[in-house]
N, C-alpha and C. Protein backbone atom coordinates (compact mmCIF):
# COMPACT_ATOMS: atom_id res chain seq x y z
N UNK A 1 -10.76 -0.64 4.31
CA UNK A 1 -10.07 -0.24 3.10
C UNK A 1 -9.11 -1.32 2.61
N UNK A 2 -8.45 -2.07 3.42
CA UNK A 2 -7.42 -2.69 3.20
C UNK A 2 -8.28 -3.80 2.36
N UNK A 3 -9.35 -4.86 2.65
CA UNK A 3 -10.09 -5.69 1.79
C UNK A 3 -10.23 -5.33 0.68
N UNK A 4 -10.75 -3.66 0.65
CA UNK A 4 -11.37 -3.96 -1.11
C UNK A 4 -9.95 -3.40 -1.88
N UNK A 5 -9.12 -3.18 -0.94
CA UNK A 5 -7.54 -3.10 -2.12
C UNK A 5 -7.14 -4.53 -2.52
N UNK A 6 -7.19 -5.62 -1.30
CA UNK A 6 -7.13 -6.36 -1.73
C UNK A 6 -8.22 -7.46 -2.71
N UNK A 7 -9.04 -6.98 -3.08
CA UNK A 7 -10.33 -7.43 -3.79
C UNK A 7 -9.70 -6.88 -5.16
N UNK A 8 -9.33 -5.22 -4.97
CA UNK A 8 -9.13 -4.85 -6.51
C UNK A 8 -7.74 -5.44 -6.79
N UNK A 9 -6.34 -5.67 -6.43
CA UNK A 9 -5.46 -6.52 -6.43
C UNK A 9 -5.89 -7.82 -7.43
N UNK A 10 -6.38 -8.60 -6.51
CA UNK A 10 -7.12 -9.95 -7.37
C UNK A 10 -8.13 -9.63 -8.44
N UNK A 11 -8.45 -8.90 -8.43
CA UNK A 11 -9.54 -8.57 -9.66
C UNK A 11 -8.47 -8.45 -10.77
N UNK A 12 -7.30 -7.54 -10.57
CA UNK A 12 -6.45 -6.75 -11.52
C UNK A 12 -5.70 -8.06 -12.38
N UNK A 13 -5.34 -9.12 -11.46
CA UNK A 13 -4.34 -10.15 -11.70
C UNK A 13 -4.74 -10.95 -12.45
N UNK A 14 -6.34 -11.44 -12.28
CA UNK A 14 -7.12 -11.92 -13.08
C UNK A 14 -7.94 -11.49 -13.90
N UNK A 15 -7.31 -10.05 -14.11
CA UNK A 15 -7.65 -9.63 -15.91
C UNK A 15 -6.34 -9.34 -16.93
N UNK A 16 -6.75 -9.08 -17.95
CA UNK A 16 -5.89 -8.47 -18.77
C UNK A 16 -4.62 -7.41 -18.60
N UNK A 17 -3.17 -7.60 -18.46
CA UNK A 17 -2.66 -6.47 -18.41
C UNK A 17 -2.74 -5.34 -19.38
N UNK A 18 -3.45 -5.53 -21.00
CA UNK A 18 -3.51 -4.33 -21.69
C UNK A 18 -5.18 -4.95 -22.20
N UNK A 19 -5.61 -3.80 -22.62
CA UNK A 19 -6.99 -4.17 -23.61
C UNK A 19 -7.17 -2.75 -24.14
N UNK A 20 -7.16 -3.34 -25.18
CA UNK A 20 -7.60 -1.97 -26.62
C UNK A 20 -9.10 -2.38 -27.45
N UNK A 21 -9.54 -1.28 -27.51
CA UNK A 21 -10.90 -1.35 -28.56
C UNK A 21 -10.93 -0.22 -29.40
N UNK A 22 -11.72 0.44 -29.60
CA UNK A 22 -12.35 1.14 -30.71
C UNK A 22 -11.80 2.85 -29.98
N UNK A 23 -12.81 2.51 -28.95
CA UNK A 23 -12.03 3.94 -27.91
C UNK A 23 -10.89 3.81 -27.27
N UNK A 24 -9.93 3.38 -27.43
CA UNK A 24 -8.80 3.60 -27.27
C UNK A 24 -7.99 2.14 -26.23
N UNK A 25 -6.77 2.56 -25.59
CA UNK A 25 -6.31 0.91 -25.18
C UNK A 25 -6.34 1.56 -23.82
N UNK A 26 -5.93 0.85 -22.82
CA UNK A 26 -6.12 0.79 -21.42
C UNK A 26 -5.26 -0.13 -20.71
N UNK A 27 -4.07 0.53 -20.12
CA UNK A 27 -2.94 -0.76 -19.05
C UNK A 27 -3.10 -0.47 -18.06
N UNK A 28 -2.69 -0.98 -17.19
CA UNK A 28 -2.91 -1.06 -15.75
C UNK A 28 -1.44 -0.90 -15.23
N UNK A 29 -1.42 -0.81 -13.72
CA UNK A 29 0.11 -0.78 -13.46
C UNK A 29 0.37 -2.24 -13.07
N UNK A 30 1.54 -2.48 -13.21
CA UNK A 30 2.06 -3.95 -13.09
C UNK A 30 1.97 -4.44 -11.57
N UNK A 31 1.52 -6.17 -11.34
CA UNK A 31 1.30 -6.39 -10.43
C UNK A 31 2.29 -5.82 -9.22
N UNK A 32 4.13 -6.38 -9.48
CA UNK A 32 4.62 -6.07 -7.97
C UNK A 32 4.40 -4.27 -7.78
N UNK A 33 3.94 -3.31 -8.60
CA UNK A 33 3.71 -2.10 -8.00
C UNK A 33 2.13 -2.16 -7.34
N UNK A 34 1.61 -3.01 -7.69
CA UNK A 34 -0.19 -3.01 -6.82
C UNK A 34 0.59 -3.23 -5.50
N UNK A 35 1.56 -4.35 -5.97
CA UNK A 35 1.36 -5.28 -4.19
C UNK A 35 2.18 -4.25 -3.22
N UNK A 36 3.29 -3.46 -3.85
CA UNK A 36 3.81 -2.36 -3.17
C UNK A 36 2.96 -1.30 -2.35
N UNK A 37 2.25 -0.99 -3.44
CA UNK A 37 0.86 0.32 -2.93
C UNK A 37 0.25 0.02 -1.83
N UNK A 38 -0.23 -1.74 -1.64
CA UNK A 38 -0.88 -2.78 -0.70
C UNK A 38 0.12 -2.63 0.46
N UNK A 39 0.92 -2.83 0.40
CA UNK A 39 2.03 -2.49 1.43
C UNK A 39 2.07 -1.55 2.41
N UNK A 40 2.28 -0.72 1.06
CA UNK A 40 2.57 0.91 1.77
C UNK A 40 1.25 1.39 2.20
N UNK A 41 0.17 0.79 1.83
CA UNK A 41 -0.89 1.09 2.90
C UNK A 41 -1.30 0.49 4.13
N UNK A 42 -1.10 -0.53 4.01
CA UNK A 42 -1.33 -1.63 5.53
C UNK A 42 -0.05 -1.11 6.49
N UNK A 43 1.27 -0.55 5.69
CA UNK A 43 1.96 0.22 7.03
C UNK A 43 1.33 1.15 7.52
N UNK A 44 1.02 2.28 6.48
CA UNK A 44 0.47 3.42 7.18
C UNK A 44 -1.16 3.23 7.92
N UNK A 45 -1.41 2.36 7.63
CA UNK A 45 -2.60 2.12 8.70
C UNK A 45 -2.30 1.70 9.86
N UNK A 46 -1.41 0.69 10.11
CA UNK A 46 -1.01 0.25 10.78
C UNK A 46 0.18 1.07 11.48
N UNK A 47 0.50 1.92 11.40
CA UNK A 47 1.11 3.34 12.26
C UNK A 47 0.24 3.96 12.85
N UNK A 48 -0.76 4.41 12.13
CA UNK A 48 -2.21 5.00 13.38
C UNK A 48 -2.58 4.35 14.24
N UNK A 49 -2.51 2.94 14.81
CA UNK A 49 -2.96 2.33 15.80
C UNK A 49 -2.12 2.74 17.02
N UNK A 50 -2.75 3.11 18.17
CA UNK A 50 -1.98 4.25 19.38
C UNK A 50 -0.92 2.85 19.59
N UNK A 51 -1.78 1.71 20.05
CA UNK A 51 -0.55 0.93 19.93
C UNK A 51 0.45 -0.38 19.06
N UNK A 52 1.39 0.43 18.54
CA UNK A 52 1.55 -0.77 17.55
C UNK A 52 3.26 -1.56 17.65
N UNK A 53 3.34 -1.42 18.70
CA UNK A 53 3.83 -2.34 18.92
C UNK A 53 5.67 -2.20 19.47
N UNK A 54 6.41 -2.17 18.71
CA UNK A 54 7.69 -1.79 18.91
C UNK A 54 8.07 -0.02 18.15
N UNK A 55 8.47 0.62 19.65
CA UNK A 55 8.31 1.79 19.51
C UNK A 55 10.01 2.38 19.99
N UNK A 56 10.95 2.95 18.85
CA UNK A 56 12.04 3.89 19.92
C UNK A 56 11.98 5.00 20.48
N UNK A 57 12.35 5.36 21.47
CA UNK A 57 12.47 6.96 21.64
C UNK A 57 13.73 7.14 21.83
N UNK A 58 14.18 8.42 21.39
CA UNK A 58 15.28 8.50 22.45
C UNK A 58 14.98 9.57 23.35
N UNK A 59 15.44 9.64 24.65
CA UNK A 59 15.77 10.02 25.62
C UNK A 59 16.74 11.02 25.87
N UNK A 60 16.55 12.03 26.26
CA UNK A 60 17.92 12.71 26.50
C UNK A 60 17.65 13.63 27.55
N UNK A 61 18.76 13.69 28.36
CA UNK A 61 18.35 14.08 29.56
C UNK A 61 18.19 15.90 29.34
N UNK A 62 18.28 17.17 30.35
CA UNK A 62 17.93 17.94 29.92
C UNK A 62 19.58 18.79 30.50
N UNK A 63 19.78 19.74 29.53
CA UNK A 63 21.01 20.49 29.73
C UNK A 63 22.03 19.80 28.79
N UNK A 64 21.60 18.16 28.74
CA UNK A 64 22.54 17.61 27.83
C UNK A 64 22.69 18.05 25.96
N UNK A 65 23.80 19.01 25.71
CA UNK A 65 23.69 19.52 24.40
C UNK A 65 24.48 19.13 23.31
């Protein structure tokens, strides 16, 4: 998934931000919100992996309230 976001990303950048014709006009959302979306998905993919890497817990012992 993450490729063809980044495929449609570059596709997006290297077109038109508005285009109008006959049936009507058509914008897109602006690049730094693509690259955000791109983001916020390569985190959340990258949270499903069992291991990813730097993890906190806390700890607390038991009775402690």
């Amino acid at each position: 998934m993450p490729d063809e976001l980044d495929d449609t990303i570059e596709q997006n950048a290297k077109g038109p931000a508005k285009a109008s014709g006959d049936a009507g006009s058509v914008e897109q959302h602006p690049l730094p919100d693509q690259i955000e979306a791109a983001k916020f998905l390569a985190a959340k993919e990258a949270a499903k992996q069992p291991k990813r890497g730097l993890r906190f817990n806390k700890i607390v012992p038991p009775g402690a309230d």
